[in-house]
PDB file of N, CA and C in Angstrom:
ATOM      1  N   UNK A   1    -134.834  -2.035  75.527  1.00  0.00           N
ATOM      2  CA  UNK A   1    -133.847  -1.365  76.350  1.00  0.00           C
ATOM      3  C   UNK A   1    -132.743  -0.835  75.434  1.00  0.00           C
ATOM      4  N   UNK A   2    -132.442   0.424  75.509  1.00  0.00           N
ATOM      5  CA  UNK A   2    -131.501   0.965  74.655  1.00  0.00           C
ATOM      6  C   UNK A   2    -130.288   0.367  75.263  1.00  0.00           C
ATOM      7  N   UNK A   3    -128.831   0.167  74.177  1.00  0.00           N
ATOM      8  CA  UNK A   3    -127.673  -0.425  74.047  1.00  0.00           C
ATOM      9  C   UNK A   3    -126.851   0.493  75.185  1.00  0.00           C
ATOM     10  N   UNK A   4    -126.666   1.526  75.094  1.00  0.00           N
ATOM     11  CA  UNK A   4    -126.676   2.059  76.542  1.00  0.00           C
ATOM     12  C   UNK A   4    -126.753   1.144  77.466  1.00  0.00           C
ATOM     13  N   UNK A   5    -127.616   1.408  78.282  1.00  0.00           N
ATOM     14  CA  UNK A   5    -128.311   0.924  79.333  1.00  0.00           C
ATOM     15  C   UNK A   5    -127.875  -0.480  79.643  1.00  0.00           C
ATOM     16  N   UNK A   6    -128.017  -1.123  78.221  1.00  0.00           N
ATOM     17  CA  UNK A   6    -127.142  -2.294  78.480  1.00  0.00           C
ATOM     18  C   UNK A   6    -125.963  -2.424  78.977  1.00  0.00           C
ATOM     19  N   UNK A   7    -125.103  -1.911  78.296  1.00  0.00           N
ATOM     20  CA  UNK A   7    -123.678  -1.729  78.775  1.00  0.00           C
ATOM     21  C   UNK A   7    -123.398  -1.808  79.566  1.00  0.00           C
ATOM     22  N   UNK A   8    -124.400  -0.322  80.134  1.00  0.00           N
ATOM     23  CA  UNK A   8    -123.928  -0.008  81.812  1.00  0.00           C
ATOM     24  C   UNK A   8    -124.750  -1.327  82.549  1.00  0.00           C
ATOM     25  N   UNK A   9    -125.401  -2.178  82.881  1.00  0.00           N
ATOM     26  CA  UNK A   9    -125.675  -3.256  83.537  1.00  0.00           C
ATOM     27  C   UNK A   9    -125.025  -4.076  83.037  1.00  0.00           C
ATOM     28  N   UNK A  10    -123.858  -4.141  81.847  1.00  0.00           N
ATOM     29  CA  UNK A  10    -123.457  -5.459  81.861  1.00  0.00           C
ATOM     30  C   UNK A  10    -121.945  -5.173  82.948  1.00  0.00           C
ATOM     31  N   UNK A  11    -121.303  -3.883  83.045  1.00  0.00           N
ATOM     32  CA  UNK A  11    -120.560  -3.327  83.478  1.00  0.00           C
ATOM     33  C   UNK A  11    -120.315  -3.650  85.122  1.00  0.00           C
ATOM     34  N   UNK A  12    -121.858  -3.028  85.639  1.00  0.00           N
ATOM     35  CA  UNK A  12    -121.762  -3.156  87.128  1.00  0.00           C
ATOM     36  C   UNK A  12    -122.135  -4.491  87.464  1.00  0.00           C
ATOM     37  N   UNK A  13    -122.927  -5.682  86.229  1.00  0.00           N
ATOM     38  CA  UNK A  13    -122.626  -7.126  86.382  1.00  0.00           C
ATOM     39  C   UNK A  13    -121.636  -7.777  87.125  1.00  0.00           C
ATOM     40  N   UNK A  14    -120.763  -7.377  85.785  1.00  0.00           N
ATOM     41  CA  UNK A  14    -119.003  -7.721  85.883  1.00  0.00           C
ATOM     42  C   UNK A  14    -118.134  -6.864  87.435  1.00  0.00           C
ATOM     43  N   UNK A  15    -118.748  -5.904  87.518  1.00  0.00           N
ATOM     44  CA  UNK A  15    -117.940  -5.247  88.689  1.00  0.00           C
ATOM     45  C   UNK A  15    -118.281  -6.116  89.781  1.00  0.00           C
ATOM     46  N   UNK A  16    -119.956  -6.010  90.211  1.00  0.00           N
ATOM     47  CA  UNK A  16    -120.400  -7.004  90.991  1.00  0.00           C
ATOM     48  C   UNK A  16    -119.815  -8.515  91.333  1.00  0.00           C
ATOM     49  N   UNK A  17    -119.565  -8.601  90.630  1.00  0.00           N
ATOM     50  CA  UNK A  17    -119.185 -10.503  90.096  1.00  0.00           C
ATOM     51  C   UNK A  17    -117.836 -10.013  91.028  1.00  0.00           C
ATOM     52  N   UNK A  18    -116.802  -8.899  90.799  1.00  0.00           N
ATOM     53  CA  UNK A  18    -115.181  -9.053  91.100  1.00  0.00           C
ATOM     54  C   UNK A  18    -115.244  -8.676  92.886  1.00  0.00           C
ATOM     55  N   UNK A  19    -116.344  -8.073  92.802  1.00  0.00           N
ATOM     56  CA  UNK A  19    -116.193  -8.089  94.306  1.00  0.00           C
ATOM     57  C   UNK A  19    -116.731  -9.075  95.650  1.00  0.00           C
ATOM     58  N   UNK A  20    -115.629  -8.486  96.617  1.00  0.00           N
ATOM     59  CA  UNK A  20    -115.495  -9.801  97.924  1.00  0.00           C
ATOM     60  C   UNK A  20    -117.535  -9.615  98.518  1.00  0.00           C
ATOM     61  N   UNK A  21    -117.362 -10.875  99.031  1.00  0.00           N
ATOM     62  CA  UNK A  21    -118.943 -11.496  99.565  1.00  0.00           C
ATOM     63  C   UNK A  21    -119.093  -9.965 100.155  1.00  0.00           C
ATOM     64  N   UNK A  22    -119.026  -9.364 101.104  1.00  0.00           N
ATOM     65  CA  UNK A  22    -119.375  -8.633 101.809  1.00  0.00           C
ATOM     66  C   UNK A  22    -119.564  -7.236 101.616  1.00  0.00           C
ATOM     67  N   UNK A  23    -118.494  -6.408 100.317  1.00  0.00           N
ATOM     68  CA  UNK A  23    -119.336  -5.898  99.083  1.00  0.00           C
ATOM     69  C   UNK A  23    -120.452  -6.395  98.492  1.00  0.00           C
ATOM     70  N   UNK A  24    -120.384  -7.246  97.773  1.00  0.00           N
ATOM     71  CA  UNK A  24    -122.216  -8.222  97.252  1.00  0.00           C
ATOM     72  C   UNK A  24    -122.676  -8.221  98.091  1.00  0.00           C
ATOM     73  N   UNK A  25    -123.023  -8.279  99.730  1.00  0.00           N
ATOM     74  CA  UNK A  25    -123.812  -8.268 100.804  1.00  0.00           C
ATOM     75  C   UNK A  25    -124.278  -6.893 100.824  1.00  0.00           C
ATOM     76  N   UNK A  26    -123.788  -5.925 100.699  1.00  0.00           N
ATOM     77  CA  UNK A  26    -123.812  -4.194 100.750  1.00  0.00           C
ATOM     78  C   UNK A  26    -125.019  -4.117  99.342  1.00  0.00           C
ATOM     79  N   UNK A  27    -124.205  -4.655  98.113  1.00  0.00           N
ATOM     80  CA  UNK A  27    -125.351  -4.823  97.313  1.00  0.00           C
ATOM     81  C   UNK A  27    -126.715  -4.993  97.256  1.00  0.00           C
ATOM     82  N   UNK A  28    -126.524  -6.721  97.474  1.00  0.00           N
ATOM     83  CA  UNK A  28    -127.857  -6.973  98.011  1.00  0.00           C
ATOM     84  C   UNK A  28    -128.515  -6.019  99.126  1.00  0.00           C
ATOM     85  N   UNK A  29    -127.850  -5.337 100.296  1.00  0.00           N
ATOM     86  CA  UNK A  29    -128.975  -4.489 100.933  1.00  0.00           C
ATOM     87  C   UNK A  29    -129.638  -3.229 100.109  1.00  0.00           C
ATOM     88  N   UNK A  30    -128.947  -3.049  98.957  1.00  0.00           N
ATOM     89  CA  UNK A  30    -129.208  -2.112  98.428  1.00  0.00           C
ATOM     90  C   UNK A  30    -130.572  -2.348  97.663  1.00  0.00           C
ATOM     91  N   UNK A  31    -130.360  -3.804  96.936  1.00  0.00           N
ATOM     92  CA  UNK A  31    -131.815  -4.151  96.061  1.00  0.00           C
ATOM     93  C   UNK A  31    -132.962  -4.402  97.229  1.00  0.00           C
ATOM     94  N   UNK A  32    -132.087  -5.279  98.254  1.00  0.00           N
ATOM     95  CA  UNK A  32    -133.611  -5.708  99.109  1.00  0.00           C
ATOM     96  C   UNK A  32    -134.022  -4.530  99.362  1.00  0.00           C
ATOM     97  N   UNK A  33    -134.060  -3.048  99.747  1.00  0.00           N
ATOM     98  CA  UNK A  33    -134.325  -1.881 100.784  1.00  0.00           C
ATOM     99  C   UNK A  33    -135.124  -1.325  99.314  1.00  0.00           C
ATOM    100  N   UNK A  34    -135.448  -1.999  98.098  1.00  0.00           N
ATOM    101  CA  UNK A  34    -136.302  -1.383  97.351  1.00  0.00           C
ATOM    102  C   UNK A  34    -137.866  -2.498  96.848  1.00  0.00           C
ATOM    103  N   UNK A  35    -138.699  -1.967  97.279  1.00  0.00           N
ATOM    104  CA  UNK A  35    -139.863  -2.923  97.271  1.00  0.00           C
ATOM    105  C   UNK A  35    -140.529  -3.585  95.532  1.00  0.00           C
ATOM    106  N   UNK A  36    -139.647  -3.182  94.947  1.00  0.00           N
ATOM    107  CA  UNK A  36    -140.020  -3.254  93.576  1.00  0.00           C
ATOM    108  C   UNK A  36    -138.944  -4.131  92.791  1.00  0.00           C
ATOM    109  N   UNK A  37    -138.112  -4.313  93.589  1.00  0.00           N
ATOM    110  CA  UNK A  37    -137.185  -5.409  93.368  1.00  0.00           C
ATOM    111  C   UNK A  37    -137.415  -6.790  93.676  1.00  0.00           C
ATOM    112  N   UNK A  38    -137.069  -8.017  92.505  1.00  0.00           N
ATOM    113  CA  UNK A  38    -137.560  -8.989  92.786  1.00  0.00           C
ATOM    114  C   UNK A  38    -136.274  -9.905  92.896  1.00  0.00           C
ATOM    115  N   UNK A  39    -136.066 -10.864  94.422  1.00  0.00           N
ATOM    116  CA  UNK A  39    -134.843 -11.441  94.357  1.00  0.00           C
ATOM    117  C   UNK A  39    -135.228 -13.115  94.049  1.00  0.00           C
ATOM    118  N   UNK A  40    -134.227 -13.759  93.315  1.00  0.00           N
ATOM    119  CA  UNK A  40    -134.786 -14.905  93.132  1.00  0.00           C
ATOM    120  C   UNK A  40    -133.073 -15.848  93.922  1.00  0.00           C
ATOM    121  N   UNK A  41    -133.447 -16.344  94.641  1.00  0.00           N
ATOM    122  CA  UNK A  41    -132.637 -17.759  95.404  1.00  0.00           C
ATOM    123  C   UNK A  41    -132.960 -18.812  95.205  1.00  0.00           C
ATOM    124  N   UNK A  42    -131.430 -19.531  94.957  1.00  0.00           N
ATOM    125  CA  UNK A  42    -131.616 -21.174  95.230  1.00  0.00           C
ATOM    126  C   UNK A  42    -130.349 -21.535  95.845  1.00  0.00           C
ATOM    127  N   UNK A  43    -129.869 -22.335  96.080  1.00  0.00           N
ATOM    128  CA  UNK A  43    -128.909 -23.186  96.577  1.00  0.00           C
ATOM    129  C   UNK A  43    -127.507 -22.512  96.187  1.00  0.00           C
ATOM    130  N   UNK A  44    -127.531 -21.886  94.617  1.00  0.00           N
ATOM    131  CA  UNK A  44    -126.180 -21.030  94.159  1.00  0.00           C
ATOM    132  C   UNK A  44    -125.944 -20.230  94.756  1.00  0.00           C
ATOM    133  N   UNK A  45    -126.982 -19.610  95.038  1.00  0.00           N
ATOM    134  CA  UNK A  45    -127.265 -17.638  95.579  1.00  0.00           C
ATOM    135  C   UNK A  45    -128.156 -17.129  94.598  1.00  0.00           C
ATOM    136  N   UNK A  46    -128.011 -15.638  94.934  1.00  0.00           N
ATOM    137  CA  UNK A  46    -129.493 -14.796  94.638  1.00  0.00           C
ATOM    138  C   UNK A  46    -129.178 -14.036  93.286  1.00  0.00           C
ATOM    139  N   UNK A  47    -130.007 -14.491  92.752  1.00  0.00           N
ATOM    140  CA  UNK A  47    -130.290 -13.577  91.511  1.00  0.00           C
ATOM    141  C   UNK A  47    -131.361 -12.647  91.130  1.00  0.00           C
ATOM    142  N   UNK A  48    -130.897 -11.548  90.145  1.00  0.00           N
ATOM    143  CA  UNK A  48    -131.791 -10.773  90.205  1.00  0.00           C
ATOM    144  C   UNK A  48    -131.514 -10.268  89.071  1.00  0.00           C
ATOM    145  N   UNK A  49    -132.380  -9.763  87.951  1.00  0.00           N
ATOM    146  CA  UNK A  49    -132.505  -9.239  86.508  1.00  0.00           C
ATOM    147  C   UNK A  49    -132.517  -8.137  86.662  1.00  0.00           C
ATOM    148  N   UNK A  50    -130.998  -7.508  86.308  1.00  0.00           N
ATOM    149  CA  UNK A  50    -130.643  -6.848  86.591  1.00  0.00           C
ATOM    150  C   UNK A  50    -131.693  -5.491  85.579  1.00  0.00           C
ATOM    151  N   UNK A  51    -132.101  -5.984  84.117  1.00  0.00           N
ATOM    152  CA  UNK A  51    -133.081  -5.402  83.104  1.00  0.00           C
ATOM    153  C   UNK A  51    -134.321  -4.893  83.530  1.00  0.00           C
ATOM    154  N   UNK A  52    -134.947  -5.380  84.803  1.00  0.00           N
ATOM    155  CA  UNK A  52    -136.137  -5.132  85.280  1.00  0.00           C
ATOM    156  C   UNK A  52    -136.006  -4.036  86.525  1.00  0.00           C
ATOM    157  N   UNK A  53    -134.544  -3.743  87.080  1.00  0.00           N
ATOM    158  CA  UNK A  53    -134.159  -2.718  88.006  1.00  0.00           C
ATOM    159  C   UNK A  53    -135.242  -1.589  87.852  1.00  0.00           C
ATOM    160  N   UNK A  54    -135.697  -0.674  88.744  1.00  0.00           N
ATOM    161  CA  UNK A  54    -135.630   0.833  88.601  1.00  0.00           C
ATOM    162  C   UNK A  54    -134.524   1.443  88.407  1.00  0.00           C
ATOM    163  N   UNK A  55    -134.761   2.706  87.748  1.00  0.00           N
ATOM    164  CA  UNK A  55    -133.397   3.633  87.366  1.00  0.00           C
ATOM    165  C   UNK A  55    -132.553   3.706  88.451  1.00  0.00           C
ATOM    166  N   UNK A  56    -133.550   4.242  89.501  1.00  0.00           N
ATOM    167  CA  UNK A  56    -132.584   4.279  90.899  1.00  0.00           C
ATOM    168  C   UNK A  56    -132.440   3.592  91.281  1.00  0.00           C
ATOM    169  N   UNK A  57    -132.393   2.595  91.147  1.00  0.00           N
ATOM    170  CA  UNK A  57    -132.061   1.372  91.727  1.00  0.00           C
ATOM    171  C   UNK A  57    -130.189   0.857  91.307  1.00  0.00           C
ATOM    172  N   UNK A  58    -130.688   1.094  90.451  1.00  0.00           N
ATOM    173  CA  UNK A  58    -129.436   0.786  89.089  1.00  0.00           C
ATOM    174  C   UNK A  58    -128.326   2.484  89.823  1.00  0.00           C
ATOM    175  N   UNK A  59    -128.976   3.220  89.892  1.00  0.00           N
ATOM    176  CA  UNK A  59    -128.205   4.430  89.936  1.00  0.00           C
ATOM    177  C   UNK A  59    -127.467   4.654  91.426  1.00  0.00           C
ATOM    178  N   UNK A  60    -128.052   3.617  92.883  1.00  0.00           N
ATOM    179  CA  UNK A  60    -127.760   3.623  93.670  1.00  0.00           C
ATOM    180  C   UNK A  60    -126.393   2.595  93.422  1.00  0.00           C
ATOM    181  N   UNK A  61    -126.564   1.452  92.729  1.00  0.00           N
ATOM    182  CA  UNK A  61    -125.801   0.215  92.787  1.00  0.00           C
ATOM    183  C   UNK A  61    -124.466   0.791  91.794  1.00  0.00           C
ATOM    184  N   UNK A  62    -124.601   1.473  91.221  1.00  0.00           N
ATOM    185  CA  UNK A  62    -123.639   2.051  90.296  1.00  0.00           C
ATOM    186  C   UNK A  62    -122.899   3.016  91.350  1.00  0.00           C
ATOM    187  N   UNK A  63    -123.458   3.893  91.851  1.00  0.00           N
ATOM    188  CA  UNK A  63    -122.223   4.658  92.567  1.00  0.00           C
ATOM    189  C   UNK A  63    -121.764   4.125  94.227  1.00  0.00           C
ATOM    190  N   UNK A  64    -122.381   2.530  94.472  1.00  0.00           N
ATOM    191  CA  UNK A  64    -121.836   2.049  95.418  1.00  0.00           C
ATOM    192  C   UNK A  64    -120.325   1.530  94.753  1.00  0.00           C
ATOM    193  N   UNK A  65    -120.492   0.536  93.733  1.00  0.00           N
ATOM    194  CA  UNK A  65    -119.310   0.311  92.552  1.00  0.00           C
ATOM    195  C   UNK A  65    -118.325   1.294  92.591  1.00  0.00           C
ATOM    196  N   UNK A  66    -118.648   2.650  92.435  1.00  0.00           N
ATOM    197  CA  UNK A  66    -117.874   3.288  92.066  1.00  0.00           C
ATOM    198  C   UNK A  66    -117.231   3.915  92.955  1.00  0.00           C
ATOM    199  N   UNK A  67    -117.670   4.047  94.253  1.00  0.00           N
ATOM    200  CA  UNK A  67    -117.085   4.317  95.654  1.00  0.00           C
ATOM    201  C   UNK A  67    -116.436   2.969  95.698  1.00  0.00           C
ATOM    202  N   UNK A  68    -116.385   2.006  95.764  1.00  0.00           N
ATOM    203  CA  UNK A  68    -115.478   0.689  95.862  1.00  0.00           C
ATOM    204  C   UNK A  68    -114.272   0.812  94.969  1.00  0.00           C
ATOM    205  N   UNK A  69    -114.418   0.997  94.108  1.00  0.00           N
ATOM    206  CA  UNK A  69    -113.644   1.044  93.330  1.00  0.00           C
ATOM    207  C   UNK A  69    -112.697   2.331  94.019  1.00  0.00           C
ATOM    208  N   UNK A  70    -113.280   3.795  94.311  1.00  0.00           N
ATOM    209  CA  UNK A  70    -112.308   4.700  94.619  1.00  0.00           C
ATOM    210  C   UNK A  70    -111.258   4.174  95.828  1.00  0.00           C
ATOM    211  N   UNK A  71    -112.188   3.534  96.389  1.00  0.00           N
ATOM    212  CA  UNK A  71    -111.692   2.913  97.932  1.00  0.00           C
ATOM    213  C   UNK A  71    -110.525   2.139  97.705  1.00  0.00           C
ATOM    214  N   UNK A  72    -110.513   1.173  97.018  1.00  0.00           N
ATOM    215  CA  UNK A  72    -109.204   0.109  96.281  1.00  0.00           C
ATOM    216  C   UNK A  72    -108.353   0.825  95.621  1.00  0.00           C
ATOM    217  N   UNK A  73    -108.792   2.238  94.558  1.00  0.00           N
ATOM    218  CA  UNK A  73    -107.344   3.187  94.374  1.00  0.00           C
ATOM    219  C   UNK A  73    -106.563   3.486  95.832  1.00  0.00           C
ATOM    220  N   UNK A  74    -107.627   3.772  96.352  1.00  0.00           N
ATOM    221  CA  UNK A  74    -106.905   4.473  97.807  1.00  0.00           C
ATOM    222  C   UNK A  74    -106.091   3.934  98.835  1.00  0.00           C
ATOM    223  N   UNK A  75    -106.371   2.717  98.854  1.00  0.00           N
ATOM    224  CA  UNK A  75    -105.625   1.541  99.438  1.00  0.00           C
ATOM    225  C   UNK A  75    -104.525   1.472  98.567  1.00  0.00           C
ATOM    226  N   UNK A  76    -104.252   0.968  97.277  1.00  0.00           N
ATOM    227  CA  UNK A  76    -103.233   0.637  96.573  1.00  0.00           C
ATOM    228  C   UNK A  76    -102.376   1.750  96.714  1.00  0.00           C
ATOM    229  N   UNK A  77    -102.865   2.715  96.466  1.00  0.00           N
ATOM    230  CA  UNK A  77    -101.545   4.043  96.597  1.00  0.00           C
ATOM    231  C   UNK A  77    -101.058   4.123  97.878  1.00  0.00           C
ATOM    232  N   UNK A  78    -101.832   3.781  99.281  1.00  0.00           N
ATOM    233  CA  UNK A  78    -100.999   4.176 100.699  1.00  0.00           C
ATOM    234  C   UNK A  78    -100.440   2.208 100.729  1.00  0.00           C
ATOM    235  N   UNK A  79    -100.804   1.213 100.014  1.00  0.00           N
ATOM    236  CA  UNK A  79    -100.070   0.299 100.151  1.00  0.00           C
ATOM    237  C   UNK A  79     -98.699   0.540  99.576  1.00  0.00           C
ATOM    238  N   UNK A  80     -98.783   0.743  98.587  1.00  0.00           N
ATOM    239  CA  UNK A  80     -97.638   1.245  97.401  1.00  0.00           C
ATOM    240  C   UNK A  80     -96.816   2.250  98.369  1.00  0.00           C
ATOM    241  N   UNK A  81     -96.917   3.460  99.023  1.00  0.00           N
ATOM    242  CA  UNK A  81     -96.469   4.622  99.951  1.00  0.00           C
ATOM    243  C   UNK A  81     -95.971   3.426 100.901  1.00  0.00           C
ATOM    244  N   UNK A  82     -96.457   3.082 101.604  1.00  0.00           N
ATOM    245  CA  UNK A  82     -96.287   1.752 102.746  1.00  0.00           C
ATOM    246  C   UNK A  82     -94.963   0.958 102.283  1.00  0.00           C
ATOM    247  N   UNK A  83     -95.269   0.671 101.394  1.00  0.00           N
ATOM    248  CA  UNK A  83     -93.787  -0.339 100.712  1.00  0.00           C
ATOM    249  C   UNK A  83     -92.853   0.153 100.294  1.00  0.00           C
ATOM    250  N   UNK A  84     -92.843   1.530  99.896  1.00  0.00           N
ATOM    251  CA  UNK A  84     -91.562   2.747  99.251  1.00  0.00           C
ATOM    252  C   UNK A  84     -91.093   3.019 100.553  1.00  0.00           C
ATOM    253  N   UNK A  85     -91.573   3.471 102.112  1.00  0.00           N
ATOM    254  CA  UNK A  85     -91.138   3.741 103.233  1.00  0.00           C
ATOM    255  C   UNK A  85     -90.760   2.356 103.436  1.00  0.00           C
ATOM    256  N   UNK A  86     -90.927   1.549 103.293  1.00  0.00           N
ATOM    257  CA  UNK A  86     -90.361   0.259 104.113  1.00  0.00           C
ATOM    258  C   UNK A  86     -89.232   0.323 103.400  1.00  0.00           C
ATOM    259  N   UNK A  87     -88.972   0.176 102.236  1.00  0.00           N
ATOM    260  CA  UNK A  87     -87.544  -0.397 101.376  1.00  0.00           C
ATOM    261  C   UNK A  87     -87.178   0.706 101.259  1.00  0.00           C
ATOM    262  N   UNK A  88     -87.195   1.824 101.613  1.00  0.00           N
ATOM    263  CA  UNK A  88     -86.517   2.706 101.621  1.00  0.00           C
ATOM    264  C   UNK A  88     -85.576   2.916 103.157  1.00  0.00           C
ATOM    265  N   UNK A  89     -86.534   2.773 103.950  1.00  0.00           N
ATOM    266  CA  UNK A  89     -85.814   3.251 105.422  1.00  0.00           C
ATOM    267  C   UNK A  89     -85.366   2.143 106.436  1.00  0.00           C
ATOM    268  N   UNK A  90     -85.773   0.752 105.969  1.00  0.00           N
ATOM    269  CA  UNK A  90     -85.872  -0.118 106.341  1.00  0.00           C
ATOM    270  C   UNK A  90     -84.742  -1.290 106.145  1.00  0.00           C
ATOM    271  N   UNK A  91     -84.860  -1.561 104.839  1.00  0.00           N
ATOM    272  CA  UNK A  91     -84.436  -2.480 103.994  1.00  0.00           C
ATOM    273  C   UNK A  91     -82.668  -2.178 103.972  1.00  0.00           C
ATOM    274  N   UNK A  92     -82.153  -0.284 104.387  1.00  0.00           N
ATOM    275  CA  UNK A  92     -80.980  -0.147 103.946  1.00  0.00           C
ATOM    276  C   UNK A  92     -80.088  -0.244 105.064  1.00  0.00           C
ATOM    277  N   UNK A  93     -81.066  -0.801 106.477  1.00  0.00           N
ATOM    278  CA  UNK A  93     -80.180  -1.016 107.160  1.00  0.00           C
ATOM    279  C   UNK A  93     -79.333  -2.460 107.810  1.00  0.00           C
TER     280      UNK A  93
END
């Protein structure tokens, strides 16, 4: 497997790992809905090698990540907007 390739699965690893159960649930529907994917469970939760993916597989799970990720900019900036209107119009009276 080229060093590439690595990267990018050690990447959406780590992204995977930071996100809430129900993102990783979105995940997982993403690997189960491919028949060439192999999930392995025990008592921890489900694992899956991430090295043995199809491309698309990998290429679906990558721009779910990356829509999550846009989603949490998008929140933080109207939270951030949210809190400048509060202490601004709020706070001075």
């Amino acid at each position: 497997m080229d060093p590439k390739a690595v990267d990018k699965l050690e990447k959406i690893k780590l992204q995977i790992e930071k996100m809430n159960i129900a993102q990783q649930v979105e995940v997982l529907k993403i690997l189960n809905g491919d028949d060439k994917v192999i999930l392995n469970e025990n008592k921890s939760g489900i694992y899956v090698n991430l090295s043995f993916l199809p491309e698309d597989v990998v290429d679906k799970i990558d721009n779910y990540v990356k829509y999550v990720q846009d989603q949490e900019k998008s929140l933080n900036v109207i939270e951030d907007k949210k809190e400048n209107v509060k202490n601004e119009y709020f706070e001075t009276l």
